[in-house]
Protein backbone atom coordinates (compact mmCIF):
# COMPACT_ATOMS: atom_id res chain seq x y z
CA UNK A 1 1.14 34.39 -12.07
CA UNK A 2 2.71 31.06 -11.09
CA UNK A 3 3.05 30.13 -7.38
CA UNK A 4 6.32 28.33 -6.51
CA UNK A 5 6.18 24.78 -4.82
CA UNK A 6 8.46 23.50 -2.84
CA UNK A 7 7.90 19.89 -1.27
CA UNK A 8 10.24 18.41 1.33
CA UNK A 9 10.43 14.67 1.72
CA UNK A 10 10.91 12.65 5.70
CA UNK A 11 14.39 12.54 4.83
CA UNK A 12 14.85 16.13 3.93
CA UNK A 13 14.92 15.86 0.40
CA UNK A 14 13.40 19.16 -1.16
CA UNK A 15 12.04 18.98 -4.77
CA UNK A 16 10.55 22.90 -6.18
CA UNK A 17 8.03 23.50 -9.12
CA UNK A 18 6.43 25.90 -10.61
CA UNK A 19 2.24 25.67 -10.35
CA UNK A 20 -0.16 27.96 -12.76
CA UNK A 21 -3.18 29.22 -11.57
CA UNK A 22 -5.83 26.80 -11.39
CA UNK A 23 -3.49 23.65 -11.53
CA UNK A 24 -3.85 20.87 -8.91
CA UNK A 25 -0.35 20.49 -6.79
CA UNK A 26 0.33 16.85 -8.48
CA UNK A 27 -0.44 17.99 -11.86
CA UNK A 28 2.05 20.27 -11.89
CA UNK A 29 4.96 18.43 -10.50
CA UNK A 30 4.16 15.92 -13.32
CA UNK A 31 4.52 19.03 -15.77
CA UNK A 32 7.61 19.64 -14.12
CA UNK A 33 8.64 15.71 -14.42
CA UNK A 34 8.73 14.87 -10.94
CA UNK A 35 6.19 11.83 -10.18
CA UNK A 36 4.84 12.17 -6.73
CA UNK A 37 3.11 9.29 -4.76
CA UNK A 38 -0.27 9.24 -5.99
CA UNK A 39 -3.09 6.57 -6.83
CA UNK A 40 -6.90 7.03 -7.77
CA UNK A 41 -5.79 10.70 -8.27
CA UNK A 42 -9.76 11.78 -7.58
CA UNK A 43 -8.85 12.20 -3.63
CA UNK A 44 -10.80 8.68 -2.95
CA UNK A 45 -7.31 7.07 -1.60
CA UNK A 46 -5.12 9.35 0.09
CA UNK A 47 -2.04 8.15 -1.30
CA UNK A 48 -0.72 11.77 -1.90
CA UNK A 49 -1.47 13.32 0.84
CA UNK A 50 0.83 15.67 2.60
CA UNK A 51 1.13 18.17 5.03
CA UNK A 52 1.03 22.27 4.12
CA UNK A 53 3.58 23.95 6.25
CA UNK A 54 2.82 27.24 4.97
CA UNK A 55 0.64 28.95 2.24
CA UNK A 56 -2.36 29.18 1.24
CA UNK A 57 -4.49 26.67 -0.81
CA UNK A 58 -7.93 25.66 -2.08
CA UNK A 59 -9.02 21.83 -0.88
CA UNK A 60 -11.53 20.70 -3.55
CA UNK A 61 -13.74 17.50 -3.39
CA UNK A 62 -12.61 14.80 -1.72
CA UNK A 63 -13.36 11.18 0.46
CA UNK A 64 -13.05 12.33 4.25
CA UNK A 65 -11.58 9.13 4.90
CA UNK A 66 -8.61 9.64 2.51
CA UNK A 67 -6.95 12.35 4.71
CA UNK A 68 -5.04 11.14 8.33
CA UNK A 69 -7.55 12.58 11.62
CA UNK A 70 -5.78 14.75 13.76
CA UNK A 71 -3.79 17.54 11.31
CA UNK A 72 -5.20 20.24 10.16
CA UNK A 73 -3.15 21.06 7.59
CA UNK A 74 -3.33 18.04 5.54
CA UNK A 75 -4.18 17.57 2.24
CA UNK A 76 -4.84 15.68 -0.75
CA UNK A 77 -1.91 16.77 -3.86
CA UNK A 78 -4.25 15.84 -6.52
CA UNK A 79 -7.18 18.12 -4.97
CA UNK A 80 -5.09 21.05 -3.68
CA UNK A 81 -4.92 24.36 -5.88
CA UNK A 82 -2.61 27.22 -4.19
CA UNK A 83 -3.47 30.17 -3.75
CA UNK A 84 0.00 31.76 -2.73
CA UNK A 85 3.47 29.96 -2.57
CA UNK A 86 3.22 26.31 -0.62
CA UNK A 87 5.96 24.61 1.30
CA UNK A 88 4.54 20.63 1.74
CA UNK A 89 6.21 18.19 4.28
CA UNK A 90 5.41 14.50 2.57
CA UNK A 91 5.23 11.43 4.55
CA UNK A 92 7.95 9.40 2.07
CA UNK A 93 11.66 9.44 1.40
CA UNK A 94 13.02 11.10 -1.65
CA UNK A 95 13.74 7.61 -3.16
CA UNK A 96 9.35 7.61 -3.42
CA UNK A 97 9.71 10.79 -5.83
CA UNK A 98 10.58 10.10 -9.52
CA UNK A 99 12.24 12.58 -12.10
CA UNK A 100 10.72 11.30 -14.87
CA UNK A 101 7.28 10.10 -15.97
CA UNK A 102 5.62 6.76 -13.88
CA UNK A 103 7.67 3.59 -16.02
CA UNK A 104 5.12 1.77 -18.58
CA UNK A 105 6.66 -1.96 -19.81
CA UNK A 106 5.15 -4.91 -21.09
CA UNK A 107 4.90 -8.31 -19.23
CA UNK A 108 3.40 -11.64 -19.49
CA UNK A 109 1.16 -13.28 -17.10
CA UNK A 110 3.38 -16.21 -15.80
CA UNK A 111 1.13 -17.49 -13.16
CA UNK A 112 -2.66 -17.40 -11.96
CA UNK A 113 -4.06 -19.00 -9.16
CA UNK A 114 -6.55 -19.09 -6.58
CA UNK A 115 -5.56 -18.60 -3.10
CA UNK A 116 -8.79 -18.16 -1.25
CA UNK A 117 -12.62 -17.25 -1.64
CA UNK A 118 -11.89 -14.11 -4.18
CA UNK A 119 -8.63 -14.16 -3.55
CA UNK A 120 -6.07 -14.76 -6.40
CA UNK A 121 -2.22 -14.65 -6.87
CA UNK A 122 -1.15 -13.34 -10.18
CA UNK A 123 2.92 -13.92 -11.15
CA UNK A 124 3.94 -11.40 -13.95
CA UNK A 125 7.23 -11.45 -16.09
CA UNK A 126 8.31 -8.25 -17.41
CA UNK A 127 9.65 -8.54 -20.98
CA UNK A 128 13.38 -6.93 -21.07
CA UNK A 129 13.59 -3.46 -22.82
CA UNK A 130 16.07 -1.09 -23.46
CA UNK A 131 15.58 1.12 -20.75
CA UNK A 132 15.43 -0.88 -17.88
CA UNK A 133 16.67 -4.29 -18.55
CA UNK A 134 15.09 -7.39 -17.22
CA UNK A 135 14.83 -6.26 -13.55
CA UNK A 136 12.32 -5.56 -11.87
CA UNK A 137 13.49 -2.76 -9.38
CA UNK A 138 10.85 -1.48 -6.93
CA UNK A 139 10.76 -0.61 -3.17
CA UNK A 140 8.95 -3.13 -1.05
CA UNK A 141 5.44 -1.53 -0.28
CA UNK A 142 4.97 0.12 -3.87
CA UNK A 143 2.08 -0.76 -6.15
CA UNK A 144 1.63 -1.19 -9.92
CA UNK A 145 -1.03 0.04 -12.37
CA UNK A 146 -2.37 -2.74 -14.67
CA UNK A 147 -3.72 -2.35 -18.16
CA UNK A 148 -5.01 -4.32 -20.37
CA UNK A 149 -3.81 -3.68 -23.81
CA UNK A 150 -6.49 -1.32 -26.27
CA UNK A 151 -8.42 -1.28 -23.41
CA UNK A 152 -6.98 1.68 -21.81
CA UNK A 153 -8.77 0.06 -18.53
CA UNK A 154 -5.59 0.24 -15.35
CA UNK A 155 -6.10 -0.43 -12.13
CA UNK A 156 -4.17 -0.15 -9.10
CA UNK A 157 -2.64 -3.58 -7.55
CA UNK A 158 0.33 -3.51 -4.71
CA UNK A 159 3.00 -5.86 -5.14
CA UNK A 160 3.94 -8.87 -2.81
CA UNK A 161 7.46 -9.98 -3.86
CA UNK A 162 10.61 -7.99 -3.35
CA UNK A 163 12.53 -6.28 -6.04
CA UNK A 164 14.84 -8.67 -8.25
CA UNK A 165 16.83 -9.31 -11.09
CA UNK A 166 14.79 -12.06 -12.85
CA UNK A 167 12.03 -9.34 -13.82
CA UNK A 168 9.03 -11.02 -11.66
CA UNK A 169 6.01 -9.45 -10.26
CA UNK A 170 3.46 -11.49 -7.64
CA UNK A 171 0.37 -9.50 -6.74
CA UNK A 172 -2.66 -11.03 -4.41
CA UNK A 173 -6.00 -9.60 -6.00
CA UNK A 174 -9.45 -9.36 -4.40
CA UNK A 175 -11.66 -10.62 -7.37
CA UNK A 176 -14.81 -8.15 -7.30
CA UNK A 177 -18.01 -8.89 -8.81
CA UNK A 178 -18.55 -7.54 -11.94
CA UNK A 179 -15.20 -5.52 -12.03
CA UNK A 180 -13.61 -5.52 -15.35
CA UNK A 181 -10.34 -6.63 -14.46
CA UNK A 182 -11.83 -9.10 -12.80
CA UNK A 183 -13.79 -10.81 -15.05
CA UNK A 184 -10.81 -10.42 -17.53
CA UNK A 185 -8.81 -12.82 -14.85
CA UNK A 186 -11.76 -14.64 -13.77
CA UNK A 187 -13.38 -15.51 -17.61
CA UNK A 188 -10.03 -14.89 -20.02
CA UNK A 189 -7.00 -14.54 -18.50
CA UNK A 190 -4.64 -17.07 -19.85
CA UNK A 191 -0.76 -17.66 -18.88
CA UNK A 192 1.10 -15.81 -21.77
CA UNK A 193 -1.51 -13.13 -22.25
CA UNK A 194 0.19 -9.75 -22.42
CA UNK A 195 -0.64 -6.62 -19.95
CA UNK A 196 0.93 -3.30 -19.63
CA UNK A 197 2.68 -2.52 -16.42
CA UNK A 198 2.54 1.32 -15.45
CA UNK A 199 5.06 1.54 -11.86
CA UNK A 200 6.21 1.19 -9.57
CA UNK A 201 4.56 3.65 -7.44
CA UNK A 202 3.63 4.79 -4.37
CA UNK A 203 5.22 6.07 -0.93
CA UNK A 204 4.41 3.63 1.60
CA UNK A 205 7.15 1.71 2.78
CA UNK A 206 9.70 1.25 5.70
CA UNK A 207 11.34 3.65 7.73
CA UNK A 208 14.29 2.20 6.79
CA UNK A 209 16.31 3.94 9.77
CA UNK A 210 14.19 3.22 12.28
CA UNK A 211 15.24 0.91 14.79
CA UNK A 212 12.15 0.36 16.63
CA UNK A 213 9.73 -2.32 16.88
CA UNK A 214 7.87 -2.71 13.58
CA UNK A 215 3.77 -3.78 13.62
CA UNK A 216 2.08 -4.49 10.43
CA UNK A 217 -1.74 -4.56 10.16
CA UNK A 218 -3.64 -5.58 6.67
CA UNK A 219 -6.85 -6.63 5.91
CA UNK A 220 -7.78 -8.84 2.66
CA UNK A 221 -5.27 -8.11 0.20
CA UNK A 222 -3.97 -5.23 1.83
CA UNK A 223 -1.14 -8.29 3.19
CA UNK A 224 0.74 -7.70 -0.29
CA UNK A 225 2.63 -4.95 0.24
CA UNK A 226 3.15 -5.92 4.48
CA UNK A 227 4.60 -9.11 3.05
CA UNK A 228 6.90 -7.51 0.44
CA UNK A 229 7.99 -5.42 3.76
CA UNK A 230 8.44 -8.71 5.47
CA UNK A 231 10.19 -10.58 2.89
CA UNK A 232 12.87 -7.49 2.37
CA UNK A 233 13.37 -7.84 5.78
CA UNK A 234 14.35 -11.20 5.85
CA UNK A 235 16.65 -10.97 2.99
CA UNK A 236 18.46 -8.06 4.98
CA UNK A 237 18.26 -10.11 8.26
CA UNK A 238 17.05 -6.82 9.51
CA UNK A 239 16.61 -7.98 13.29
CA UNK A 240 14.06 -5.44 14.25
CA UNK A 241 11.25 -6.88 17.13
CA UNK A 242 8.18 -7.60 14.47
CA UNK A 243 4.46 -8.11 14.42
CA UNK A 244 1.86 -9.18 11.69
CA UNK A 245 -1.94 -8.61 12.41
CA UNK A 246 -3.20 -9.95 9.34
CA UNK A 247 -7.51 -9.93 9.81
CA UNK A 248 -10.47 -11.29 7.19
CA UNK A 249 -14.40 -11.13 7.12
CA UNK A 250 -14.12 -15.47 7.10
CA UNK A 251 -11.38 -18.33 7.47
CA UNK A 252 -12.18 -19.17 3.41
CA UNK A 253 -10.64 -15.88 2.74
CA UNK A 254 -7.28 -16.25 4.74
CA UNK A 255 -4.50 -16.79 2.30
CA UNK A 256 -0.53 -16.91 2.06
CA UNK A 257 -0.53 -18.76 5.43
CA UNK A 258 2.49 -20.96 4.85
CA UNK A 259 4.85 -18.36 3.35
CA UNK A 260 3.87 -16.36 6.40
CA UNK A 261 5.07 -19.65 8.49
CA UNK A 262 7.93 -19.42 6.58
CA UNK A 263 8.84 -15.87 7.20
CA UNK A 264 8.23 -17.24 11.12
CA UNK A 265 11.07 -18.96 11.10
CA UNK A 266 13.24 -16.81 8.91
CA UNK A 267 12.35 -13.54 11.58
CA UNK A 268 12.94 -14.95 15.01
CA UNK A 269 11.44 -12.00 16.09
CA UNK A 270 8.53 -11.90 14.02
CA UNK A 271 4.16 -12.30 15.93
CA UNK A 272 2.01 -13.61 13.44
CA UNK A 273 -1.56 -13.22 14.98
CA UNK A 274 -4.44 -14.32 12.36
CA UNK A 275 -7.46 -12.67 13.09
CA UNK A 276 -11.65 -13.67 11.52
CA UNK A 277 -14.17 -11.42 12.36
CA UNK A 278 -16.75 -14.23 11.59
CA UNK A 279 -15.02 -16.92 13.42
CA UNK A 280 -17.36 -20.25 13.10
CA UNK A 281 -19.05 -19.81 17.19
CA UNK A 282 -19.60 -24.05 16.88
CA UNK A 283 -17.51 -26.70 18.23
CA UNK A 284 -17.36 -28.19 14.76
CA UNK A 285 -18.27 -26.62 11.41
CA UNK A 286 -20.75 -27.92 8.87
CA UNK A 287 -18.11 -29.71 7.49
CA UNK A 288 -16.47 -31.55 10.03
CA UNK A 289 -13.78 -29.27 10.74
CA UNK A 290 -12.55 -27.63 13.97
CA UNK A 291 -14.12 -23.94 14.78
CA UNK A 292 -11.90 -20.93 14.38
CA UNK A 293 -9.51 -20.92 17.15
CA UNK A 294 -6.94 -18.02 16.66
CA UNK A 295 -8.67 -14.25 17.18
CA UNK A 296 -11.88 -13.44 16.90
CA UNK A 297 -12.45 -9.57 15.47
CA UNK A 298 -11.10 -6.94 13.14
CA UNK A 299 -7.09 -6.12 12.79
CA UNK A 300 -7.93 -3.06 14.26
CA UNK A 301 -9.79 -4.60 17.41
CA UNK A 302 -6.23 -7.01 18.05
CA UNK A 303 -3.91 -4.04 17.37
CA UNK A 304 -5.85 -2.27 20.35
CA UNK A 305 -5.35 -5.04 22.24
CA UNK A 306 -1.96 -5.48 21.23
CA UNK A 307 -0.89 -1.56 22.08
CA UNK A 308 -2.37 -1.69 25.93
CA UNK A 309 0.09 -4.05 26.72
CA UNK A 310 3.34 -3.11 24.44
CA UNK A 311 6.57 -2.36 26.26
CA UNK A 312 6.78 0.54 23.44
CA UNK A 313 5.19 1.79 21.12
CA UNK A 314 6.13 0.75 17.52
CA UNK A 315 6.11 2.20 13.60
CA UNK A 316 2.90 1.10 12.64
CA UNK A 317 2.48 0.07 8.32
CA UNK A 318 -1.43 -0.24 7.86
CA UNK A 319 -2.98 -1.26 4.52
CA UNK A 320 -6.54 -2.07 3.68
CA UNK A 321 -9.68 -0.49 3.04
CA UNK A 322 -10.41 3.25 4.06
CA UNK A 323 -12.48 2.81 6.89
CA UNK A 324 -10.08 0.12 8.74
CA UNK A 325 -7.15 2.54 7.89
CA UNK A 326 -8.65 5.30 9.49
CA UNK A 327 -10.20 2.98 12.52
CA UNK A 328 -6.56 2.19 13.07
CA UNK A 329 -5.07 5.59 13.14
CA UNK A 330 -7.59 6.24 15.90
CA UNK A 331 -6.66 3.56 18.15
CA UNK A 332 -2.66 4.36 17.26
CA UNK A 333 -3.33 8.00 18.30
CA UNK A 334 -5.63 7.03 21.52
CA UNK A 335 -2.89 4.69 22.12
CA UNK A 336 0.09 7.70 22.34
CA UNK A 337 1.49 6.27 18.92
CA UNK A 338 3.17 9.55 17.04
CA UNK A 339 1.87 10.17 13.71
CA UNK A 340 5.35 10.12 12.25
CA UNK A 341 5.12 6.52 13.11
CA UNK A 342 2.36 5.56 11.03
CA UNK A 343 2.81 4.93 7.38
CA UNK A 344 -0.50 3.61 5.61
CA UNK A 345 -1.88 2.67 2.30
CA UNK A 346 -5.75 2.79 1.18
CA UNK A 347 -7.75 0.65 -1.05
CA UNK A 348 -8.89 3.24 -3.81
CA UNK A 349 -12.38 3.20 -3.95
């Protein structure tokens, strides 16, 4: 016997679906053609998690890190088999749910730089189709799957830029040793070469009727999707009081540094604080240079900082790897910072 699913949305949107026995939540919403949030899909990444607000369910295998600390009833879609009926509250607006299979177009790499030590910016153009046109229509904090074509390899990449009309895509990728899409941009990757873009995806994002202050925190490339949330927010002239705790192991690996000057003096209202955990301890480094001034320590060490002296306490959009994520949602709950206030996004691993 089926059990009957019914997930409601922040904004109050309700989608229902039928689940057969055995089935993981997520794969049967697919079956049902509603795409929900989702990402490594193996519960490594906890970008489908969600709370259970009554039923009963079967958690299978998962990372401890991918769920948020402090609910009990939380759980990963992808690993979650009911038992009974389910009613799920999800941490996204409706607008994050899709009623039809994840989008898969072709595009053509346009750009590829480097930006820092293993750190590169890669500019897509989507080729125009039938079905959606040249635009490229996303919601600033989504990701993208890349494949590479008759490989069937994809991997999971957030995007930077803001949704637009031309059909462009910017992504900042960590180069990894030995991983295959990087060596395919680090050894072969050529402007003009053709990739496979599955998306957009995802359910982080704004809360786009909030009116309090909004803090960002991202470590390594974790900064794409903060600065796609940045960069909408300029283009709306959204006015909202704004911080940016952007943190890396080194001062080689900082990146995007004038755009996020830029976006200074766009947001008059916008902190940029630029924090190395390794900050250079001499006067002088090796080469002559001045020693890291700016903050020394994690993101998560200058948002605890930051939240024993705020006047209030602010929506909090955290993206990097797991264990920052979840050193961060400590510090935001020790701090008195609701979890309906913090939206986050993890590296899959």
């Amino acid at each position: 016997m089926s059990h009957r699913i019914e997930i409601t949305t922040r904004d109050g949107q309700a989608f229902e679906f039928a689940c057969e026995p055995g089935q993981d939540v997520l794969a049967a919403a697919a079956q049902a053609q509603i795409t929900l949030p989702s990402q490594c899909r193996r519960g490594s990444c906890g970008a489908c998690h969600a709370s259970v607000a009554e039923g009963d369910y079967a958690l299978g295998a998962h990372s401890a890190d991918a769920l948020p600390p402090g609910d009990p009833h939380a759980v990963l879609l992808c690993c979650t088999t009911p038992r009974s009926d389910l009613r799920i509250a999800a941490p996204y607006d409706g607008t994050k749910v899709l009623l039809q299979p994840v989008p898969v177009r072709r595009a053509r790499i346009a750009a590829l730089e480097t930006i820092a030590d293993d750190t590169c910016r890669l500019e897509l153009q989507l080729e125009p189709d039938d079905a959606y046109g040249s635009a490229a229509e996303f919601e600033a904090g989504q990701f993208v799957e890349l494949e590479l074509p008759d490989s069937g390899v994809r991997r999971p990449f957030s995007l930077a830029n803001t949704s637009n009309w031309d059909g462009r895509l910017e992504l900042l990728i960590r180069l990894r040793a030995d991983g295959v899409f990087s060596s395919y941009l680090c050894e072969r990757a050529r402007v003009g070469d053709a990739l496979i873009v599955h998306g957009p995806q995802g359910g982080f994002g704004l809360f786009a009727e909030s009116l309090r202050p909004r803090w960002f925190v991202a470590g390594g490339t974790g900064l794409a999707p903060v600065l796609a949330m940045l960069r909408r927010m300029a283009e709306y002239q959204e006015m909202n009081d704004a911080r940016l705790i952007f943190g890396v192991n080194r001062e080689s690996e900082l990146f995007m540094v004038g755009e996020l000057e830029r976006l200074r003096a766009e947001l008059a209202r916008l902190d940029v604080e630029l924090c190395v955990r390794d900050g250079d301890d001499k006067s002088e480094k090796d080469d002559g240079g001045a020693a890291w001034s700016g903050f020394r320590g994690t993101p998560v060490d200058a948002l605890e900082a930051a939240l024993a002296s705020a006047d209030a306490l602010p929506d909090l959009y955290v993206c990097g790897p797991p264990g920052m994520v979840s050193a961060a949602q400590a510090v935001a709950a020790a701090a008195g910072v609701p979890a309906a206030q913090f939206a986050s996004e993890r590296f899959a691993v």
